[in-house]
C-alpha atoms as a PDB file:
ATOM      1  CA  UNK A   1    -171.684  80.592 -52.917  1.00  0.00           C
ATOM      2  CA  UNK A   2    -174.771  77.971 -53.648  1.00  0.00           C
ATOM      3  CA  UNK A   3    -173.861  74.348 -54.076  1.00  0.00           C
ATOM      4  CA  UNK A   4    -175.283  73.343 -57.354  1.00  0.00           C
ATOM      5  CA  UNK A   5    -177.235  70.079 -56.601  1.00  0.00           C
ATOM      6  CA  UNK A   6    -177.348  66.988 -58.553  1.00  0.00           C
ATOM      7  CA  UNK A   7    -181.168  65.881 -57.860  1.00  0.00           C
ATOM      8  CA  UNK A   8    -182.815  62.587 -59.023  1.00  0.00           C
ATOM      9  CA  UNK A   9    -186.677  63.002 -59.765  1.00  0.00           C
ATOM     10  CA  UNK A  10    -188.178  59.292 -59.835  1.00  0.00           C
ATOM     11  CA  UNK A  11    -192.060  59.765 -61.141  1.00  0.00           C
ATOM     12  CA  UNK A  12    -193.915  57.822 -63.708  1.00  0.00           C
ATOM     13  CA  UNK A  13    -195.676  61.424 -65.191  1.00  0.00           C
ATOM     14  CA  UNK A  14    -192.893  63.283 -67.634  1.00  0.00           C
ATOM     15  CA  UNK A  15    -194.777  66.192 -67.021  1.00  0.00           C
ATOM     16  CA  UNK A  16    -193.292  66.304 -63.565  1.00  0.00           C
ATOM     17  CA  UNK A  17    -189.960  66.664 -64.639  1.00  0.00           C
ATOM     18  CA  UNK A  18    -190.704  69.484 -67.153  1.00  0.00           C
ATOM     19  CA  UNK A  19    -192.054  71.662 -65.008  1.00  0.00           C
ATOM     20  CA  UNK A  20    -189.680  71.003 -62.268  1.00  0.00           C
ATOM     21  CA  UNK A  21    -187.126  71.748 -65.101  1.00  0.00           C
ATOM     22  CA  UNK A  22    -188.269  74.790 -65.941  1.00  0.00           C
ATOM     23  CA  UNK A  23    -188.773  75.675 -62.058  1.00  0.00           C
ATOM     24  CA  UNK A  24    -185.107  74.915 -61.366  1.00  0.00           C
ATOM     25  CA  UNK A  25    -183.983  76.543 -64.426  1.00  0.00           C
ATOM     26  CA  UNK A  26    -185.826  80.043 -63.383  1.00  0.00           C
ATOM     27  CA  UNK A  27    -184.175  79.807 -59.963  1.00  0.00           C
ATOM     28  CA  UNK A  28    -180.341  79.659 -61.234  1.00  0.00           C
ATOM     29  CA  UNK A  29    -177.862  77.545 -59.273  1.00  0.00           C
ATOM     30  CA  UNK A  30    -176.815  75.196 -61.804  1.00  0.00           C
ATOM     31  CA  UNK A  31    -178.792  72.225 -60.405  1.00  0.00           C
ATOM     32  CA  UNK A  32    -178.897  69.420 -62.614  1.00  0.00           C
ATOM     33  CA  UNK A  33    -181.755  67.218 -62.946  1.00  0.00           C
ATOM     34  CA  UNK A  34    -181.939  63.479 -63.548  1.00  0.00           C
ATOM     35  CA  UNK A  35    -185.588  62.110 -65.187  1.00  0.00           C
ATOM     36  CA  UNK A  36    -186.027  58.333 -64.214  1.00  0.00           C
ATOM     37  CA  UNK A  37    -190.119  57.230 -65.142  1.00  0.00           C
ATOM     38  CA  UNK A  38    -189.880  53.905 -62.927  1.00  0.00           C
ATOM     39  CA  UNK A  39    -188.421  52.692 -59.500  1.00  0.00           C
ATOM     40  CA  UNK A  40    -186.079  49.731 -61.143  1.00  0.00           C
ATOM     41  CA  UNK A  41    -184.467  51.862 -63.385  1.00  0.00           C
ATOM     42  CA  UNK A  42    -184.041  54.521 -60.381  1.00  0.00           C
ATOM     43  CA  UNK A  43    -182.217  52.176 -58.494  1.00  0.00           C
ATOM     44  CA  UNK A  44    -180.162  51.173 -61.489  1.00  0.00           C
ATOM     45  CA  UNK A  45    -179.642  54.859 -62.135  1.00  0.00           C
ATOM     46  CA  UNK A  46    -178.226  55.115 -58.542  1.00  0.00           C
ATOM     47  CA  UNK A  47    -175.395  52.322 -59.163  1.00  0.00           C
ATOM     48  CA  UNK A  48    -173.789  55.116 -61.197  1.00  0.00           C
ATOM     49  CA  UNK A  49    -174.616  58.450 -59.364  1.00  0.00           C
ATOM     50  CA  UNK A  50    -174.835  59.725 -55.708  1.00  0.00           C
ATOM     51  CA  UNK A  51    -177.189  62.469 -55.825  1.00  0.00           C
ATOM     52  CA  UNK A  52    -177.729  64.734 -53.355  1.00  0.00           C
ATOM     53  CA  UNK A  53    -181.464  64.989 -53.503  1.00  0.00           C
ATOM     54  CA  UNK A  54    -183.803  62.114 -54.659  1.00  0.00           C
ATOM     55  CA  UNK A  55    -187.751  63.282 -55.472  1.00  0.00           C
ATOM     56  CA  UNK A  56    -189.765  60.397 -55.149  1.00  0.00           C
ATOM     57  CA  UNK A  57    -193.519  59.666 -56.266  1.00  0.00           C
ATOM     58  CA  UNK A  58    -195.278  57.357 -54.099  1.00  0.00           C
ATOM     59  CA  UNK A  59    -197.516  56.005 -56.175  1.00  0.00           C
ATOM     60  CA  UNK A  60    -195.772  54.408 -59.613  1.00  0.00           C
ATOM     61  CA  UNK A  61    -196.546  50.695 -61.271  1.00  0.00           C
ATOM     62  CA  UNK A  62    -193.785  48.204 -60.351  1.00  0.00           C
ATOM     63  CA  UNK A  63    -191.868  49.566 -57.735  1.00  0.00           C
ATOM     64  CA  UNK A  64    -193.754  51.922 -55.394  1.00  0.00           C
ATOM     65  CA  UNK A  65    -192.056  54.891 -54.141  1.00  0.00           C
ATOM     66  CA  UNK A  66    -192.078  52.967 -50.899  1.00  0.00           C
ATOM     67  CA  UNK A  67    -190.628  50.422 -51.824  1.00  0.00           C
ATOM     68  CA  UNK A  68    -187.450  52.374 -53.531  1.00  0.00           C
ATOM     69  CA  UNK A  69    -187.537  54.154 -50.426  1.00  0.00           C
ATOM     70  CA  UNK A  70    -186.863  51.171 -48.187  1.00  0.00           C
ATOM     71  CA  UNK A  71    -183.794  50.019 -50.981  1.00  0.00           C
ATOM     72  CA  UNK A  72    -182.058  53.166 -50.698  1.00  0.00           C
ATOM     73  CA  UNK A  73    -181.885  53.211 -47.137  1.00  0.00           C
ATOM     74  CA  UNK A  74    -181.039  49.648 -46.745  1.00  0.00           C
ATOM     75  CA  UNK A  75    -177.630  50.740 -49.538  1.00  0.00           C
ATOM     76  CA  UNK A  76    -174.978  51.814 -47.328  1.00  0.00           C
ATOM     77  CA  UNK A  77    -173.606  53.538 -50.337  1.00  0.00           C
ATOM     78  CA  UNK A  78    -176.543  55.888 -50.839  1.00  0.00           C
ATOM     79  CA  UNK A  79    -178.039  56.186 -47.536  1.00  0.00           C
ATOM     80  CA  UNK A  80    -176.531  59.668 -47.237  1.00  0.00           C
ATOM     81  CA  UNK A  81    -178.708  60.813 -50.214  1.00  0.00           C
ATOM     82  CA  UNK A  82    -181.552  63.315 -49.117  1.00  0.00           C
ATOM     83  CA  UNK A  83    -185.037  62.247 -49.963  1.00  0.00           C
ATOM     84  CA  UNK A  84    -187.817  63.943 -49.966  1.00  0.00           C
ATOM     85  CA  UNK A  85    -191.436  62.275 -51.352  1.00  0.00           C
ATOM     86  CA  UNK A  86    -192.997  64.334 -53.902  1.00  0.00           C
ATOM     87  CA  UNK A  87    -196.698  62.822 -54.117  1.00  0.00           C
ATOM     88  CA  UNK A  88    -200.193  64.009 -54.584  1.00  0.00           C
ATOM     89  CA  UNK A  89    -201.297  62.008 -51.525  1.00  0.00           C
ATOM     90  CA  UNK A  90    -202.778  64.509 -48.733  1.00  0.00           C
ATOM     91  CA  UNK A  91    -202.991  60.921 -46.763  1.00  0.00           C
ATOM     92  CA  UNK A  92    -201.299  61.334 -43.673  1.00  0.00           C
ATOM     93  CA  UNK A  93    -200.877  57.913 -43.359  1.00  0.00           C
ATOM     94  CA  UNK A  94    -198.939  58.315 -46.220  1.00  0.00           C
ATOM     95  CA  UNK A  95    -196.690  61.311 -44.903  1.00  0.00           C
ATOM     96  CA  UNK A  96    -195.648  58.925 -41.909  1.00  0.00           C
ATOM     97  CA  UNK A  97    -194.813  55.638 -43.677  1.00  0.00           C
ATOM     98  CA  UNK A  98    -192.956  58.173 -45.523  1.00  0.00           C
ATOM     99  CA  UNK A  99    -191.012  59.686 -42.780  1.00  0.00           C
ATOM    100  CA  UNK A 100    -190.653  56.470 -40.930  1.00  0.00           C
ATOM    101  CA  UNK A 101    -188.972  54.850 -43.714  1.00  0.00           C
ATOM    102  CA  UNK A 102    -186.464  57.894 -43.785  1.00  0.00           C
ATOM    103  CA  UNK A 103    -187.497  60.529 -46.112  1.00  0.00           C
ATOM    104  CA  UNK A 104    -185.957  63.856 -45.091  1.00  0.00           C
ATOM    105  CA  UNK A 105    -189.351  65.634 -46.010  1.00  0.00           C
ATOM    106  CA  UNK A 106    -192.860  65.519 -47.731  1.00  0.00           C
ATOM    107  CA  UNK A 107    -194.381  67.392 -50.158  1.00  0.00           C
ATOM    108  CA  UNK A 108    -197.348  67.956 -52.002  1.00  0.00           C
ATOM    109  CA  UNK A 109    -197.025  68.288 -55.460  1.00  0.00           C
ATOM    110  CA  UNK A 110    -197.333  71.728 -56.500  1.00  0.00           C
ATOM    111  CA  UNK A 111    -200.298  72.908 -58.997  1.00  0.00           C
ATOM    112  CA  UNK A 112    -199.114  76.436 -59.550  1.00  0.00           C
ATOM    113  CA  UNK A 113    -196.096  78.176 -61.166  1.00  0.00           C
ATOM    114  CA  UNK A 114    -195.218  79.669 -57.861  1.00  0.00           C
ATOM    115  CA  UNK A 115    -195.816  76.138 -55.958  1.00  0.00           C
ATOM    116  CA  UNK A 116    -192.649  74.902 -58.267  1.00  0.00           C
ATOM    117  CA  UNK A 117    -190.733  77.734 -56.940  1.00  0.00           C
ATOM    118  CA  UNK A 118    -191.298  77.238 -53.675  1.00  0.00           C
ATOM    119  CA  UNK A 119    -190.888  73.461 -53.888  1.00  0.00           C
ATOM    120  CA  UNK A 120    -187.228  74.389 -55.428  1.00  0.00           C
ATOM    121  CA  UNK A 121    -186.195  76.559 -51.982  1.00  0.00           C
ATOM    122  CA  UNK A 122    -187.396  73.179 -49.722  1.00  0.00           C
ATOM    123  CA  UNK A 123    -185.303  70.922 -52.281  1.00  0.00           C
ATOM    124  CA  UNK A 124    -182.458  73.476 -51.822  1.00  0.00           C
ATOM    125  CA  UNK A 125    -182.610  73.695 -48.232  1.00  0.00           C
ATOM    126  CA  UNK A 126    -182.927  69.703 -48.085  1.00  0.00           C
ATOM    127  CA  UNK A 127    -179.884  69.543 -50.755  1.00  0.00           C
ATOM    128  CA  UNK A 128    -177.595  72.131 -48.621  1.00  0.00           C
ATOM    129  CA  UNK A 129    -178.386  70.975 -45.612  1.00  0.00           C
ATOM    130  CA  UNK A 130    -177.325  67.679 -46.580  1.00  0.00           C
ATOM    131  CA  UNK A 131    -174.217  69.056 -47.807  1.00  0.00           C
ATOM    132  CA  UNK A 132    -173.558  71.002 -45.011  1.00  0.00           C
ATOM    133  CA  UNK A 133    -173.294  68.232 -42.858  1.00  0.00           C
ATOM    134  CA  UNK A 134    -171.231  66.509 -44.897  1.00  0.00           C
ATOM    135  CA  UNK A 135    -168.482  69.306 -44.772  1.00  0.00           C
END
């Protein structure tokens, strides 16, 4: 049996979320999805929930995805959350800051129907494998 996951997707363009949505949605599971548009109210968001996948954006005004990054490591309370930066930076320099800073993974943001799909199995994988070693 699948874990359903409770994901957080932290990007300042809605349209993200909708077709991320509608990707999840076509896959099954039961994942639920959480829409924050800014990095302050992510981390105020996270006060109340423990997800088991964040999406971050890199680049958002205010708070960078960096920066939120850096907070939820440094929060013993949700350092257990997977993350995994969802950006349209091909800048490796980017992709290592990224990692460094302790993002599980790094993706490109998908331009295609089937680039959703395939960005849901690596946020499943990332979201069960976290589980997993939970257990």
């Amino acid at each position: 049996m699948t874990h359903a996951l409770n994901i957080l997707l932290v990007d300042d363009d809605p349209t993200e979320s909708i077709f991320l949505e509608d990707a999840l949605e076509a896959a099954g599971g039961g994942h639920t999805l959480t829409y924050e548009e800014c990095g302050r109210a992510a981390l105020r968001r996270l006060r109340d929930m423990n997800p088991d996948v964040i999406l971050l954006d890199l680049r958002m005004p205010g708070l960078s995805g960096f920066d939120v990054l850096q907070a939820v490591r440094a929060d013993p309370e949700q350092s257990a959350s997977a993350i995994m930066v969802l950006s349209n930076s091909v800048i490796a320099a980017d992709k290592a800051r990224s990692l460094a800073l302790g993002a599980q993974d790094y993706q490109v943001k998908p331009l295609t129907p089937d680039g959703y799909a395939e960005l849901v199995d690596a946020i499943c994988r990332l979201g069960l494998g976290r589980a997993n070693s939970q257990a």
